[in-house]
C-alpha atoms as a PDB file:
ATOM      1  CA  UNK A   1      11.882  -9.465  -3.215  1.00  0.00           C
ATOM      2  CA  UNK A   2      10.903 -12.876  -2.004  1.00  0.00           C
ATOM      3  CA  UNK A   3       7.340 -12.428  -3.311  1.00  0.00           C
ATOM      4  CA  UNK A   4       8.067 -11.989  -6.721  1.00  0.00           C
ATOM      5  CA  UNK A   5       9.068 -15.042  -9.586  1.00  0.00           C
ATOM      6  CA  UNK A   6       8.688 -15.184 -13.196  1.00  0.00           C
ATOM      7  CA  UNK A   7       6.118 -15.397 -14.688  1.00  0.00           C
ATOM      8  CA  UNK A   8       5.092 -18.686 -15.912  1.00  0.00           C
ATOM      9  CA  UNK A   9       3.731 -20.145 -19.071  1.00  0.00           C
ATOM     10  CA  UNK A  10       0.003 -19.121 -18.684  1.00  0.00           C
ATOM     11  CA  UNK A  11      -2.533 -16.847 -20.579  1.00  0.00           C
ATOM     12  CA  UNK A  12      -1.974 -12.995 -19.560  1.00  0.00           C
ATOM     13  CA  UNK A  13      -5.907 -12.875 -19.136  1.00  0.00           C
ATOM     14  CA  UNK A  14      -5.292 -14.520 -15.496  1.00  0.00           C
ATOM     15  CA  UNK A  15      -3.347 -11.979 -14.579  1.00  0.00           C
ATOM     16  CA  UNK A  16      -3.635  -8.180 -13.706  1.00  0.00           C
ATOM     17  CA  UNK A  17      -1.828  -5.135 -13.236  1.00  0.00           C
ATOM     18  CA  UNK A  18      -1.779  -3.374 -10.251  1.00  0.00           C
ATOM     19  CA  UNK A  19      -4.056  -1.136 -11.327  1.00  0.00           C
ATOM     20  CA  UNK A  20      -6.392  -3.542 -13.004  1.00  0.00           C
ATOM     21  CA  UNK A  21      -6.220  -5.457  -9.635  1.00  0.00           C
ATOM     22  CA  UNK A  22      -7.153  -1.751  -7.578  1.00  0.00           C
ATOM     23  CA  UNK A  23     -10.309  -1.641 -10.051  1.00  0.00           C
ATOM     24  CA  UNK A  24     -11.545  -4.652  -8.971  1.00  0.00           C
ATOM     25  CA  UNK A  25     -11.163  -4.260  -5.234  1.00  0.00           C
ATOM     26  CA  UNK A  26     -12.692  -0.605  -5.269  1.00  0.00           C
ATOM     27  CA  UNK A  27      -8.816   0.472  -3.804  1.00  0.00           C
ATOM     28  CA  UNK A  28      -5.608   2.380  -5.135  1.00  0.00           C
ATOM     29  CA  UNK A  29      -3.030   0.858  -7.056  1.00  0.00           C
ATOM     30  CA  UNK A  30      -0.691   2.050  -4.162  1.00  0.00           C
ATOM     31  CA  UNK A  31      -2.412  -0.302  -2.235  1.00  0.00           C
ATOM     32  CA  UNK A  32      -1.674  -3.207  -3.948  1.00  0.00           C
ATOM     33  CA  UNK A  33       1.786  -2.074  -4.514  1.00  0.00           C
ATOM     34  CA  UNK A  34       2.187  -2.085  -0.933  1.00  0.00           C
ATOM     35  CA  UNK A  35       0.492  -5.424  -0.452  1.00  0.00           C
ATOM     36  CA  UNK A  36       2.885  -6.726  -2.740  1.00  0.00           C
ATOM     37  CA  UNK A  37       6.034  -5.111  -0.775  1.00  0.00           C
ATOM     38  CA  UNK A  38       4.901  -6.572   2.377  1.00  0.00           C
ATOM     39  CA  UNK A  39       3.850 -10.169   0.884  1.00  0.00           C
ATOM     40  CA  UNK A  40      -0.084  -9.844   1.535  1.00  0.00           C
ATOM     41  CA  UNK A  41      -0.074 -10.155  -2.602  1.00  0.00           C
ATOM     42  CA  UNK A  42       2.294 -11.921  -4.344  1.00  0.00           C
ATOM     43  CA  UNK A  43       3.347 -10.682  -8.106  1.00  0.00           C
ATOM     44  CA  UNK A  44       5.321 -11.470 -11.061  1.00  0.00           C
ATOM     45  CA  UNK A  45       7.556  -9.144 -13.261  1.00  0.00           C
ATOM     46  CA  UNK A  46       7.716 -10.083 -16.710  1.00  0.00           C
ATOM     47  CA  UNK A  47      11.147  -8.744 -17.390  1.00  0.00           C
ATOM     48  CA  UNK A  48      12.891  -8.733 -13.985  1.00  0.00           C
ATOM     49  CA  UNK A  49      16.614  -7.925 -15.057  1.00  0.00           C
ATOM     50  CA  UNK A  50      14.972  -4.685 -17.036  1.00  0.00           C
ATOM     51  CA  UNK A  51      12.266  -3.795 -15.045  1.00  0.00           C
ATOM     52  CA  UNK A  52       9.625  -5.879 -16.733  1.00  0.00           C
ATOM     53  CA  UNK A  53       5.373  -5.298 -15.954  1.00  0.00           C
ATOM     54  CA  UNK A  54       4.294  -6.407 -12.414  1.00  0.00           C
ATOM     55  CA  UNK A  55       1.641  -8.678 -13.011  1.00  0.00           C
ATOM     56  CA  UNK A  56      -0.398 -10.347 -10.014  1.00  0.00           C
ATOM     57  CA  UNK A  57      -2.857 -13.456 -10.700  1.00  0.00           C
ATOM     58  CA  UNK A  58      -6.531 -12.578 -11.017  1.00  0.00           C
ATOM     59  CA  UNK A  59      -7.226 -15.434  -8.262  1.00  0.00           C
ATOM     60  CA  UNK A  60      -5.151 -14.250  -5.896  1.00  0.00           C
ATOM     61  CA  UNK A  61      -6.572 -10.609  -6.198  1.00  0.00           C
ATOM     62  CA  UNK A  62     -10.130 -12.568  -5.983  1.00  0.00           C
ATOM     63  CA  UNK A  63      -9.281 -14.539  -3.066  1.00  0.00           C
ATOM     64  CA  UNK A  64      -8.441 -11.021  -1.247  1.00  0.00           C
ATOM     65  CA  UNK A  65     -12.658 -10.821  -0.982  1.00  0.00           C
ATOM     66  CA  UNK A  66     -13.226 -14.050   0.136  1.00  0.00           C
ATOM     67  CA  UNK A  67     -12.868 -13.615   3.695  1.00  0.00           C
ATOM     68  CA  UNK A  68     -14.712  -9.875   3.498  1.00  0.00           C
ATOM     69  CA  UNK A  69     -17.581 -11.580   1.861  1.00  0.00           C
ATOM     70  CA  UNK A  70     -17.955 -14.644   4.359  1.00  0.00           C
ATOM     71  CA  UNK A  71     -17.669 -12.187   7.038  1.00  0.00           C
ATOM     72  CA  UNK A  72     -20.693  -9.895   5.625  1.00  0.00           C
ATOM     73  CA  UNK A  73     -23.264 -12.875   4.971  1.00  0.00           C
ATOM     74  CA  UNK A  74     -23.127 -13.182   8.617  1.00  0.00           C
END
């Protein structure tokens, strides 16, 4: 998939698993999966010629509520 590149040199504490990322939106790891398949999340495999981890970046999980959370002060 387009969406997906290596993972670069950075701490694994910025990123999350899909179901580390459902925890902190209050959805289902499916969910996220399927964001990533459509491009609405963007992920990284840590492996990706044997199937490696799919990892997406805490900040891009957290910028998911930004626009849910400007919307509800109003």
């Amino acid at each position: 998939m387009t969406n997906r590149e290596r993972l670069p040199n950075q701490s694994q504490t910025e990123f999350l698993t899909p179901a580390g990322a459902a925890a902190e939106l209050h959805i289902t790891a499916r969910t996220i999966r399927a964001w990533i398949a459509c491009g609405r999340l963007r992920a990284v495999r840590t492996d990706p010629g044997r199937g490696g981890r799919l990892l997406v970046r805490r900040s891009d999980v957290l910028a998911l509520l930004l626009p849910v959370q400007a919307g509800g002060a109003a």
